[in-house]
N, C-alpha and C. Protein backbone atom coordinates (compact mmCIF):
# COMPACT_ATOMS: atom_id res chain seq x y z
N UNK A 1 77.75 85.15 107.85
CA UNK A 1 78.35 85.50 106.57
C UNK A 1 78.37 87.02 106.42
N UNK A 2 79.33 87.61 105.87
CA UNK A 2 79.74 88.96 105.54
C UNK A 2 79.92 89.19 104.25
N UNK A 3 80.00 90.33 104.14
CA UNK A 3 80.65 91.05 102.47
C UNK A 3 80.53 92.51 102.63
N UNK A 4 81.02 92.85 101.75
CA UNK A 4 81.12 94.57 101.94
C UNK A 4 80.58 94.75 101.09
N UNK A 5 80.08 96.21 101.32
CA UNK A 5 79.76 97.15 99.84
C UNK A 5 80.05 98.62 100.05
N UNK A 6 80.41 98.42 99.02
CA UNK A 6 81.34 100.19 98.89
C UNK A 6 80.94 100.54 98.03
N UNK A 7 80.18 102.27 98.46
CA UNK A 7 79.71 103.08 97.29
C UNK A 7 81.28 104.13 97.13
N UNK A 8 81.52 104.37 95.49
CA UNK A 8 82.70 105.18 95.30
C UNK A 8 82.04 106.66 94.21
N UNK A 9 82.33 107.91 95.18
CA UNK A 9 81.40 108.87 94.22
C UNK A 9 82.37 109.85 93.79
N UNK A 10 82.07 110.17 92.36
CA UNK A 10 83.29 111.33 92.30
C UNK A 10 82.73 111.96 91.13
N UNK A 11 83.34 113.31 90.32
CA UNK A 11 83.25 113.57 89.15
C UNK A 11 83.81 113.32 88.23
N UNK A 12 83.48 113.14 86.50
CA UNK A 12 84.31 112.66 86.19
C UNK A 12 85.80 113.18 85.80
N UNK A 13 86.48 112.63 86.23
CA UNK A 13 88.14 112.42 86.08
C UNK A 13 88.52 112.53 87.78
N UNK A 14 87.26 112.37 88.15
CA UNK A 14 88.20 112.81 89.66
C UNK A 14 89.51 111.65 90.25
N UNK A 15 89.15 110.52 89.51
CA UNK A 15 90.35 109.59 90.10
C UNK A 15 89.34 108.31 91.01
N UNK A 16 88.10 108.37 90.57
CA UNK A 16 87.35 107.05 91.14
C UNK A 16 87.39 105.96 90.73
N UNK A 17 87.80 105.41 89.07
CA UNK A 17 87.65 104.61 88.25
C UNK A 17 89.31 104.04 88.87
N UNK A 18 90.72 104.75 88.99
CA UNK A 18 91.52 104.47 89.37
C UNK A 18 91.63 104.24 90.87
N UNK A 19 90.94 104.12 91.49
CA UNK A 19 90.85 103.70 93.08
C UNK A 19 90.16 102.66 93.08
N UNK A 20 89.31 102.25 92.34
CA UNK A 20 88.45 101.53 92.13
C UNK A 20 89.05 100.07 90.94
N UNK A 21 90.22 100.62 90.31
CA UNK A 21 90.83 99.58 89.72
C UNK A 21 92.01 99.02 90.91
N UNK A 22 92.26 99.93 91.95
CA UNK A 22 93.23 99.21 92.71
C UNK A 22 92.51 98.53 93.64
N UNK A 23 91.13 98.31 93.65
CA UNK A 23 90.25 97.67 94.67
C UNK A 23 90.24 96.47 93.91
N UNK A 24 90.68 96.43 92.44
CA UNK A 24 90.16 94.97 91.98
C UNK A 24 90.89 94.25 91.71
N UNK A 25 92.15 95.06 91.65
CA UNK A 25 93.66 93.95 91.85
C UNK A 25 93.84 93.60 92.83
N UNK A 26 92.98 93.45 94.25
CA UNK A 26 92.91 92.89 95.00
C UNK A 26 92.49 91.46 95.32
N UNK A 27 91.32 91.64 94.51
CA UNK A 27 90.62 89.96 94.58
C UNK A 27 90.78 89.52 93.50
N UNK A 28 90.77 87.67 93.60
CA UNK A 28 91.11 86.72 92.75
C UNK A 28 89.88 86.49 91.93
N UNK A 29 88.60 87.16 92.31
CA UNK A 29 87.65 86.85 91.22
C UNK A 29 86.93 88.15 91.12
N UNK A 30 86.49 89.10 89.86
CA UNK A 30 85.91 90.01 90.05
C UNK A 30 85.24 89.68 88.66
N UNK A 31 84.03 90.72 88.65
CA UNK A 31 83.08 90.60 87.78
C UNK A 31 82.79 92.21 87.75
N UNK A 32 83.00 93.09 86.14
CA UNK A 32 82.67 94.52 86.35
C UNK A 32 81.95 94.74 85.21
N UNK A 33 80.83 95.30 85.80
CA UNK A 33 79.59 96.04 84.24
C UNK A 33 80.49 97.43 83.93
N UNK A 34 81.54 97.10 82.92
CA UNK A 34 82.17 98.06 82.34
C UNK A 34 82.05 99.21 81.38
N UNK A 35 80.74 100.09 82.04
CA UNK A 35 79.54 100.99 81.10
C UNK A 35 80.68 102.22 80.24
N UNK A 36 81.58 102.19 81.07
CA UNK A 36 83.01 103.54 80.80
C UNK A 36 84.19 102.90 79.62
N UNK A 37 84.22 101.32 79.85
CA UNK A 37 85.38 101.11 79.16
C UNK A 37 86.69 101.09 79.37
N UNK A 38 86.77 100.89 81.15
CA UNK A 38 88.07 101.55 82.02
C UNK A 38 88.58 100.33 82.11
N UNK A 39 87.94 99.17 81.70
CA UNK A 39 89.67 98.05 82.98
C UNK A 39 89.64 97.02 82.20
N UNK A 40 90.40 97.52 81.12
CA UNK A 40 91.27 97.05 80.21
C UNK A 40 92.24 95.80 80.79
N UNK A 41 92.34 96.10 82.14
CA UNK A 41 93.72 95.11 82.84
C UNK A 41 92.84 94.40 83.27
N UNK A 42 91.49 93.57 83.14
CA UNK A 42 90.53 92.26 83.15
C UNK A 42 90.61 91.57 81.61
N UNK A 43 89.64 91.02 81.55
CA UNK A 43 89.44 90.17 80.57
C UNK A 43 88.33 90.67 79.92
N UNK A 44 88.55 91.30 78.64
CA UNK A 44 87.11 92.15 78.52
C UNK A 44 86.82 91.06 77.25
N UNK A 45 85.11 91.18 77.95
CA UNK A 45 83.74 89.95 77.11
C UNK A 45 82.94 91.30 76.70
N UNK A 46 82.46 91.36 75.03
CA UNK A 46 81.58 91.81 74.50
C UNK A 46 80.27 91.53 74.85
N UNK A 47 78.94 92.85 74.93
CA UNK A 47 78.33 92.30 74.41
C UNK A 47 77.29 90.74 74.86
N UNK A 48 76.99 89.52 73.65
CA UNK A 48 76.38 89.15 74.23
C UNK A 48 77.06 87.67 74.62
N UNK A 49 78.35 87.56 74.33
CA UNK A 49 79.30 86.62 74.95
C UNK A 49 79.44 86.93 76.72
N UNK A 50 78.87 88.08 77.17
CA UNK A 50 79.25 88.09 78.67
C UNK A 50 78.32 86.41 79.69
N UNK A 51 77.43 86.64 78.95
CA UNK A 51 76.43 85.49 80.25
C UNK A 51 77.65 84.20 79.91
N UNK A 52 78.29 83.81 78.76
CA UNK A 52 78.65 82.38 78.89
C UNK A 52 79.45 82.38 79.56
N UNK A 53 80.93 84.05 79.16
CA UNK A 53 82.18 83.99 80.02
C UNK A 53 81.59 83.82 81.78
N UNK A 54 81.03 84.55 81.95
CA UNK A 54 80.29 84.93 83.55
C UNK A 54 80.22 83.06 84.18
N UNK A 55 79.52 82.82 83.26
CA UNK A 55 79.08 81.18 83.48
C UNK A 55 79.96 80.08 83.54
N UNK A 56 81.09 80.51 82.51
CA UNK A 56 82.73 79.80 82.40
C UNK A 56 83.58 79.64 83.53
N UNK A 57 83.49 81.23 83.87
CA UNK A 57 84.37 81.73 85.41
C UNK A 57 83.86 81.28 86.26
N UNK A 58 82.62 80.87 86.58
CA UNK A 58 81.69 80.81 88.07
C UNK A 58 82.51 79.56 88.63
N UNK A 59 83.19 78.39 87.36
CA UNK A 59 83.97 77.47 88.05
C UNK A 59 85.62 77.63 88.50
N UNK A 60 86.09 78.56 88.44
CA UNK A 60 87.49 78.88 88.25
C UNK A 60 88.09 79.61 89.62
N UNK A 61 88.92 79.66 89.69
CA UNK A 61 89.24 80.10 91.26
C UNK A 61 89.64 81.69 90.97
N UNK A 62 90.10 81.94 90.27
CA UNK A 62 90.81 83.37 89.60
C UNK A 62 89.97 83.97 88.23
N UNK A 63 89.67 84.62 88.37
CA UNK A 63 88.67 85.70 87.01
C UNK A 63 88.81 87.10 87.24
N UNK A 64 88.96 87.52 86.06
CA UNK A 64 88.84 88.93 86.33
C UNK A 64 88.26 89.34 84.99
N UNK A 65 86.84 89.75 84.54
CA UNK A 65 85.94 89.87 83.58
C UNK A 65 85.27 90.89 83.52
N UNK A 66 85.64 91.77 82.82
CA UNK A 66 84.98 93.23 82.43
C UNK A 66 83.69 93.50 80.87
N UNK A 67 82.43 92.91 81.66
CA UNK A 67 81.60 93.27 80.23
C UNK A 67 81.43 94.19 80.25
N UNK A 68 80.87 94.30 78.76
CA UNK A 68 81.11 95.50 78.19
C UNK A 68 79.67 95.56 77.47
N UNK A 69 78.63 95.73 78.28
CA UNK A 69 77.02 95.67 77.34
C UNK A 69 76.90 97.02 77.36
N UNK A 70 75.93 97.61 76.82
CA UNK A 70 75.36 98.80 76.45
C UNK A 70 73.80 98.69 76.90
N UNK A 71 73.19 97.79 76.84
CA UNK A 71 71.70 97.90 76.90
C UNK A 71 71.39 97.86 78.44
N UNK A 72 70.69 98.21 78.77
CA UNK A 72 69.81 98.27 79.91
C UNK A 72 69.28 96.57 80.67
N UNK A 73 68.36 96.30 80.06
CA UNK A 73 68.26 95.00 79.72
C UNK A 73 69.30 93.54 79.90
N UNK A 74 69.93 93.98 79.10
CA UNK A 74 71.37 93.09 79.19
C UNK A 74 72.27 93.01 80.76
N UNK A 75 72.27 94.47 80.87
CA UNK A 75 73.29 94.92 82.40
C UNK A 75 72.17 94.27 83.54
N UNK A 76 70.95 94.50 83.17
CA UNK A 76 70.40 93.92 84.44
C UNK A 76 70.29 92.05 84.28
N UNK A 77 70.35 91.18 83.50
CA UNK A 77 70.37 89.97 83.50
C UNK A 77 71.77 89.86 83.84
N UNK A 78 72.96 90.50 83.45
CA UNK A 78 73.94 90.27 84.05
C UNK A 78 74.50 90.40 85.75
N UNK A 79 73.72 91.21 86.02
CA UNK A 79 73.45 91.15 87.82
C UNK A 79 72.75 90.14 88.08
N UNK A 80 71.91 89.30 87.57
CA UNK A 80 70.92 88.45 87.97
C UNK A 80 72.03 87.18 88.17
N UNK A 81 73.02 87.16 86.70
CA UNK A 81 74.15 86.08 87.00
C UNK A 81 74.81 86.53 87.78
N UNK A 82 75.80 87.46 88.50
CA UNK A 82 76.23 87.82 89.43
C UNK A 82 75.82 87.75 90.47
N UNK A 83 74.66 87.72 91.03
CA UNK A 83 74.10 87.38 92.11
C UNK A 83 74.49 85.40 92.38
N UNK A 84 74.47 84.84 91.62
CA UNK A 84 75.15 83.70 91.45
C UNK A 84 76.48 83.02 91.68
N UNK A 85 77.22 83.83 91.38
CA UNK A 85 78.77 84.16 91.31
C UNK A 85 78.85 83.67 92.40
N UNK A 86 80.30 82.71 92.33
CA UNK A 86 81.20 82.40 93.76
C UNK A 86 81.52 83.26 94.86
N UNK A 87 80.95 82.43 96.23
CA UNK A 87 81.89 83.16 97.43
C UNK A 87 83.01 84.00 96.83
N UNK A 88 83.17 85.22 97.57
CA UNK A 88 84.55 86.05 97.55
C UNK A 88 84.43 86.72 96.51
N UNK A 89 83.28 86.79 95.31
CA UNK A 89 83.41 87.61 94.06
C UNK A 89 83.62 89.22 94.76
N UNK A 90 84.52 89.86 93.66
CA UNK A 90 83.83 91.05 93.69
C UNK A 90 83.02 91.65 92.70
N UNK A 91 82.17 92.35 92.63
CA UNK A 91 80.86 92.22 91.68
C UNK A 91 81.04 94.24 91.67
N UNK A 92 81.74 94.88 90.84
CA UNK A 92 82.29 96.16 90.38
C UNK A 92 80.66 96.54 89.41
N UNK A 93 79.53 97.84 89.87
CA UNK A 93 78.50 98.38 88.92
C UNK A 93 79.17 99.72 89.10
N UNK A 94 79.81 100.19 87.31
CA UNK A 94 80.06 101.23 87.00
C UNK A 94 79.00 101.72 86.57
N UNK A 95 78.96 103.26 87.06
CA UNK A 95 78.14 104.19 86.49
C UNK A 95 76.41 103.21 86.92
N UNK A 96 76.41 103.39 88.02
CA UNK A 96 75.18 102.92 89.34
C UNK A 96 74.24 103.51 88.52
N UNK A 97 74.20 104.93 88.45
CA UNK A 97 72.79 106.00 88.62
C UNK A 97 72.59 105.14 87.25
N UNK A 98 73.26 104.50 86.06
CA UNK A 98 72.05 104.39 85.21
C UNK A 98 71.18 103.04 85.16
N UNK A 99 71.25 102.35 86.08
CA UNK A 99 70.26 101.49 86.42
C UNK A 99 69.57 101.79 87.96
N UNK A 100 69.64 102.51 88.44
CA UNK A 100 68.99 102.92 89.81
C UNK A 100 69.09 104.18 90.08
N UNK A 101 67.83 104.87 89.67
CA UNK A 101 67.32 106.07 89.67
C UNK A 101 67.34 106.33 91.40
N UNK A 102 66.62 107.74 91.86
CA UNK A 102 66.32 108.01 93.47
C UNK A 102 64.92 107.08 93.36
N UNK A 103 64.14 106.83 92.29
CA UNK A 103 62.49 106.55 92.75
C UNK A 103 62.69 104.97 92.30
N UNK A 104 63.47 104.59 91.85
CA UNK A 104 63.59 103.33 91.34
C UNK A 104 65.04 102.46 91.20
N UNK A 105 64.44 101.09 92.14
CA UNK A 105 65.96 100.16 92.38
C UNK A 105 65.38 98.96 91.55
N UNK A 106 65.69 98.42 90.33
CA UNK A 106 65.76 97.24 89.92
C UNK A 106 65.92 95.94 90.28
N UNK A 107 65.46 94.95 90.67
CA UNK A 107 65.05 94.09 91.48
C UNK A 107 66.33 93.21 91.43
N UNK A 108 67.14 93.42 90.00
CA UNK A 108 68.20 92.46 90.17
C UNK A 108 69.35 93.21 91.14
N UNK A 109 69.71 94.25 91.61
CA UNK A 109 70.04 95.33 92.10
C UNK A 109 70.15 95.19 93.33
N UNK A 110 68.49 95.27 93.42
CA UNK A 110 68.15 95.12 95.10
C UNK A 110 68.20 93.90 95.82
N UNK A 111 68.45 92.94 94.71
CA UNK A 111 68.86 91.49 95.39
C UNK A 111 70.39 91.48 95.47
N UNK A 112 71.15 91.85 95.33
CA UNK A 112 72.71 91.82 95.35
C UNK A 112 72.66 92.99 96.37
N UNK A 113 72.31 93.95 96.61
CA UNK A 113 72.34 95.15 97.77
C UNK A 113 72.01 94.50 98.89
N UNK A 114 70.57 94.08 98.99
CA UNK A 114 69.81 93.17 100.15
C UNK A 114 70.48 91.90 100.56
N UNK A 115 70.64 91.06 99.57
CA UNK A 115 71.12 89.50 99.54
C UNK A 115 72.51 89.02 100.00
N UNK A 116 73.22 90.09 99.16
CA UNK A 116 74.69 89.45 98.65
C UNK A 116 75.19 89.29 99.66
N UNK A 117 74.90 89.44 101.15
CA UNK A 117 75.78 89.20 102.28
C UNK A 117 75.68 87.83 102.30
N UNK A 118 74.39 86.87 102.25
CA UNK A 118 74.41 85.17 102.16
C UNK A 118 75.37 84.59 101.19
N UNK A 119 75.55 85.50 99.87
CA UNK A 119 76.36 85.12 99.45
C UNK A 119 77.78 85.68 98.88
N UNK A 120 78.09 85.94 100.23
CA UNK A 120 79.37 86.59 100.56
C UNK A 120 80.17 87.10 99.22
N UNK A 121 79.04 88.05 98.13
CA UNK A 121 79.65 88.92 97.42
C UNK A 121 80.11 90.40 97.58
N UNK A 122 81.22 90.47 97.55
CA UNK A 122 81.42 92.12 98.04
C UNK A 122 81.06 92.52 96.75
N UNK A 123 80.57 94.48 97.02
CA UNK A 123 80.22 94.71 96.60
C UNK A 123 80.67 96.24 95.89
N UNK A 124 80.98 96.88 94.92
CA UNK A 124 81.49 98.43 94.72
C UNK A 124 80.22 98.87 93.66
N UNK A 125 79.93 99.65 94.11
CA UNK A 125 79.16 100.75 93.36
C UNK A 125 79.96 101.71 93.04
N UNK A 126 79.93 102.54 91.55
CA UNK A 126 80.51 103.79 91.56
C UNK A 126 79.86 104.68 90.79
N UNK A 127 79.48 105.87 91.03
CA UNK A 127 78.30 107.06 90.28
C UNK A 127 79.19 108.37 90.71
N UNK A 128 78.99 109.09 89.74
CA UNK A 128 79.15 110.58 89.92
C UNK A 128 78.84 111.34 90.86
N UNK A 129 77.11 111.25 90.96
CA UNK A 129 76.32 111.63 92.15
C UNK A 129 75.88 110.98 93.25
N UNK A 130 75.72 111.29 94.87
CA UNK A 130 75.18 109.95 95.64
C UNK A 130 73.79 110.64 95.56
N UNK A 131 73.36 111.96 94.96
CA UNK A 131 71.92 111.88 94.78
C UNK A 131 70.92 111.50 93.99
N UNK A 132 71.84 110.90 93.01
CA UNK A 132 71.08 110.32 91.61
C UNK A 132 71.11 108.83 91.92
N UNK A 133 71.69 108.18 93.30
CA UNK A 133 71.66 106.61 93.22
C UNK A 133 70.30 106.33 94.39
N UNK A 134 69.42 105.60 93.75
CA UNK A 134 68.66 104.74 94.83
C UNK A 134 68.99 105.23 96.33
N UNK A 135 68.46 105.33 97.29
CA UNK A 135 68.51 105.55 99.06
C UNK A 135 69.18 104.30 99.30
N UNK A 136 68.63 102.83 98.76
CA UNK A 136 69.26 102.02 99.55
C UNK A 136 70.35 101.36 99.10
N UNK A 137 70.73 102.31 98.03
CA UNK A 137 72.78 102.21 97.31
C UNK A 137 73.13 102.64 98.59
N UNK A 138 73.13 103.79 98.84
CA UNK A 138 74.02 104.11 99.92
C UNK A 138 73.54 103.72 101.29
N UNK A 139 72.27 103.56 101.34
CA UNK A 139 71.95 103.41 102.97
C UNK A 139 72.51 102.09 103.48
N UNK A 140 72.78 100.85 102.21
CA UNK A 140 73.42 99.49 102.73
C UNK A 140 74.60 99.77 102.39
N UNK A 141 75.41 101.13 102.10
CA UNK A 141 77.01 101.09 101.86
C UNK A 141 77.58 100.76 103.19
N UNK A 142 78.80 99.70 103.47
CA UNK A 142 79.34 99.31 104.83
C UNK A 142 80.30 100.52 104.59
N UNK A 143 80.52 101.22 103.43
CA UNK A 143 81.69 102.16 103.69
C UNK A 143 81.37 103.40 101.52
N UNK A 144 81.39 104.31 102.54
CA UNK A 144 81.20 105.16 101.16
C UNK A 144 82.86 106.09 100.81
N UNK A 145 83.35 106.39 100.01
CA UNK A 145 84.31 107.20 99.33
C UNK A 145 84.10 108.25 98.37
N UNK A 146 84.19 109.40 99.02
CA UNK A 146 84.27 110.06 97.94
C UNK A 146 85.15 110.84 97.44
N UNK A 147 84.96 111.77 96.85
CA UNK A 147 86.12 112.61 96.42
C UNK A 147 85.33 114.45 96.54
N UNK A 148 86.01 115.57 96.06
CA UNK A 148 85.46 116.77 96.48
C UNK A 148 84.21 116.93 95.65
N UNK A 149 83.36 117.36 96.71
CA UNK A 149 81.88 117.61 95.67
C UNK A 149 81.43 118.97 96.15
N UNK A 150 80.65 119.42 95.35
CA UNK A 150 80.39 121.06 95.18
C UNK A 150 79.25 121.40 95.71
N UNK A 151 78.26 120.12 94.42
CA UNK A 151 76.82 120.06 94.33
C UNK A 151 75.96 120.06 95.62
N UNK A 152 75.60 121.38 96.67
CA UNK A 152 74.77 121.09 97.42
C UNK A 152 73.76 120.33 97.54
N UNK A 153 73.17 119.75 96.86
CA UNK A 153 72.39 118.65 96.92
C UNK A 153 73.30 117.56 97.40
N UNK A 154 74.46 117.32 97.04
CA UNK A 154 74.97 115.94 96.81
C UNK A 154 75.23 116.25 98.48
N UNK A 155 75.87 117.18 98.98
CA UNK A 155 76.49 117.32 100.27
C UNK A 155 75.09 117.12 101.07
N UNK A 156 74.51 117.73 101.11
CA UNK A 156 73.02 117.71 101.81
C UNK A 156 72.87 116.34 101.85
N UNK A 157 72.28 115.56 100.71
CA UNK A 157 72.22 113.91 101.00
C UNK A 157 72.82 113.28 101.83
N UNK A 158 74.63 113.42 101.60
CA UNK A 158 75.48 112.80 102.19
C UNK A 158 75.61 113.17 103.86
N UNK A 159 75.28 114.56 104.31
CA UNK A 159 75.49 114.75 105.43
C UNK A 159 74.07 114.51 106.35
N UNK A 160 72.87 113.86 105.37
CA UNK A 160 71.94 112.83 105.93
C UNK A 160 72.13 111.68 106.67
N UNK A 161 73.23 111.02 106.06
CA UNK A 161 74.04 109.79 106.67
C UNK A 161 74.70 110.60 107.69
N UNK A 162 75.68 111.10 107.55
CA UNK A 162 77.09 111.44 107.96
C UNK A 162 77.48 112.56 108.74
N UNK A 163 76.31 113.30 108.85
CA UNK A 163 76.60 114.49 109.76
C UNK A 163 77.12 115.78 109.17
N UNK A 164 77.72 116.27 109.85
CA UNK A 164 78.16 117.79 109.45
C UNK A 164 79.91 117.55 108.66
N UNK A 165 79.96 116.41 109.05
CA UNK A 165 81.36 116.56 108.32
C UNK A 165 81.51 116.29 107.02
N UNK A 166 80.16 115.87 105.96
CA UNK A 166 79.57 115.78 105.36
C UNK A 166 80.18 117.50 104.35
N UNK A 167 80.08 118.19 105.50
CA UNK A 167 80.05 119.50 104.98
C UNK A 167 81.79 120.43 104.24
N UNK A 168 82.73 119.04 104.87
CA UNK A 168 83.94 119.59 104.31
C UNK A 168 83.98 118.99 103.30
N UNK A 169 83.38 118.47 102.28
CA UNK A 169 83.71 118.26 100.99
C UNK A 169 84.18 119.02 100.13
N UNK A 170 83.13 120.25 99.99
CA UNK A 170 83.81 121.25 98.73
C UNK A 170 85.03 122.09 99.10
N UNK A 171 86.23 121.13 99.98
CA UNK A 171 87.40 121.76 100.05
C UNK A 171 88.06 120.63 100.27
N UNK A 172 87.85 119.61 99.93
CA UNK A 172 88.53 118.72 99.94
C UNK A 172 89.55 118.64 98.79
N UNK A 173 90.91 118.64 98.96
CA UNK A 173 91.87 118.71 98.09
C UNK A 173 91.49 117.62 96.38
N UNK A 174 91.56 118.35 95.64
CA UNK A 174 91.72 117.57 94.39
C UNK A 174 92.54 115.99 94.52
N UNK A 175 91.71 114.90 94.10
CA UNK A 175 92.33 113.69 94.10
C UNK A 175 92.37 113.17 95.34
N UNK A 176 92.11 113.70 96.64
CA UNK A 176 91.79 113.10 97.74
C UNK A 176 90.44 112.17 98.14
N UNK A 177 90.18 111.66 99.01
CA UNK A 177 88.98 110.91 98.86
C UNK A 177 88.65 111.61 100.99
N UNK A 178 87.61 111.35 100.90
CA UNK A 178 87.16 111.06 102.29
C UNK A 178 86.32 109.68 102.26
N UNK A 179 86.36 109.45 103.23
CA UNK A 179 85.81 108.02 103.59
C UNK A 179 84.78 108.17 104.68
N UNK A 180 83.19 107.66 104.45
CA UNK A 180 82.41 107.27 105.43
C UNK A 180 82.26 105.99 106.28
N UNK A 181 81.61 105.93 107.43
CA UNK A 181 81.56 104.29 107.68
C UNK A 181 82.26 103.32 108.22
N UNK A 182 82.21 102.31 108.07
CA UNK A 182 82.94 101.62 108.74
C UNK A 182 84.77 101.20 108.43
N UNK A 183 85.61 102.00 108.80
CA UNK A 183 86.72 101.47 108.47
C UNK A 183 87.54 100.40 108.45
N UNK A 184 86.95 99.36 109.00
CA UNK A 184 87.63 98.27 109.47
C UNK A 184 87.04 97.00 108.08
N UNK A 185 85.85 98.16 107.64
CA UNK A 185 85.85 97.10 106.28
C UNK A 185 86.57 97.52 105.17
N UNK A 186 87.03 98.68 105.41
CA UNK A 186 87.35 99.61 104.06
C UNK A 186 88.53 98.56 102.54
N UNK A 187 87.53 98.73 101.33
CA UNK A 187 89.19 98.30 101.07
C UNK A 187 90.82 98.63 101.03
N UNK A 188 91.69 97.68 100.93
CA UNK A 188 92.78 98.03 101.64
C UNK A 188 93.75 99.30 101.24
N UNK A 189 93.15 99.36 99.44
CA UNK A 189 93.57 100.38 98.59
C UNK A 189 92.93 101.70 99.11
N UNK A 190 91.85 101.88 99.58
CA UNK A 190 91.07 103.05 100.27
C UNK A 190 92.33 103.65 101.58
N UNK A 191 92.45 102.46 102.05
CA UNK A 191 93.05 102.65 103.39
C UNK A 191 94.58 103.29 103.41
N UNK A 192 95.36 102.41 102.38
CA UNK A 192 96.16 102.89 101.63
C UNK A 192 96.67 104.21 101.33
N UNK A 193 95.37 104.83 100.58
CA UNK A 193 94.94 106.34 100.01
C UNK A 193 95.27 107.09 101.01
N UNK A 194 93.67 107.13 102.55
CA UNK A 194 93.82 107.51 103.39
C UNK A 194 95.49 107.88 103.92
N UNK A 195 96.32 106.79 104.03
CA UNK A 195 97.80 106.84 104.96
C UNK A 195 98.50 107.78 103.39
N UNK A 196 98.18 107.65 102.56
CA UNK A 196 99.15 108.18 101.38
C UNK A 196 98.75 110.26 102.11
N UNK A 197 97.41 110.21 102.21
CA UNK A 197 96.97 111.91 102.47
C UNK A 197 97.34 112.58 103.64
N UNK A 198 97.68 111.13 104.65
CA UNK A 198 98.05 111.55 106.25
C UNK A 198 99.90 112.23 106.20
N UNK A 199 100.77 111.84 105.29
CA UNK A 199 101.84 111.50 105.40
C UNK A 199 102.32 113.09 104.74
């Protein structure tokens, strides 16, 4: 069994939330902790109606469900149902860093990072910083994206994984992405991007 997980890092407005919405018009079932308020084009559940919708969809072949909690608390029982979720979900955590610090991964977290390959949930992370997310956000990313980053720290991290090429970020054209990892998992909208920057 397989699944992907894709970490997506950018600043904000860099154009991650919109790369990241063309990753989800891809699949027939997605599930997104919608901390920003961005994907309006799902089915957005308030609040504390998300566990039933979540629970509604788990039988349905097609979903596309954007909660919308605020609490801490809440976002993490809602990964706990997501970890549940049908083969083929995609399971979208906006704004990562605020449930997974660098010193601390939340157990519902680290079971969908660790796990979700048995149960073939792909996976998108998306944060501002890759130095403010948990080590093993990115160390289990099958494929990371980012966009231009400045923050020596952030480059330093990243060129931990990735080497020196790590190091052309802060000239990376506005609205472009680079891609780490494995390409052959990439999603297809990533790939897309990529041929849109080659051309």
């Amino acid at each position: 069994m397989q699944n992907t997980v894709t970490v997506v890092i950018g600043r904000k407005g860099s154009g991650k939330s919109t790369i990241v919405r063309e990753i989800v018009a891809d699949y027939p079932r997605v599930m997104v902790l919608d901390s920003l308020a961005e994907y309006d084009d799902c089915d957005v559940v308030e609040e504390d109606d998300c566990p039933e919708a979540l629970l509604k969809a788990s039988g349905q072949s097609k979903f596309r469900i954007a909660c919308r909690c605020l609490g801490l608390e809440d976002n993490l029982d809602l990964m706990r149902i997501a970890y549940e979720m049908p083969p083929k979900t995609l399971i979208v955590i906006e704004e990562a860093s605020l449930y997974a610090s660098p010193t601390h991964l939340p157990d519902e977290m680290a079971a969908l990072i660790r796990y979700g390959r048995h149960r073939e949930l792909d996976l998108v992370f998306v944060a501002r910083r890759p130095s403010e997310l948990h080590r093993d956000v990115t160390a289990n990313a099958d494929v990371l994206v980012t966009f231009q980053t400045q923050e020596p720290r952030d480059i330093m991290y990243l060129r931990s994984f990735y080497g020196d090429e790590a190091l052309t970020l802060p000239t990376l054209p506005l609205y472009h992405i680079k891609v780490f990892g494995d390409l052959s998992k990439a999603p297809g909208p990533v790939l897309h991007r990529l041929a849109q920057q080659r051309d």
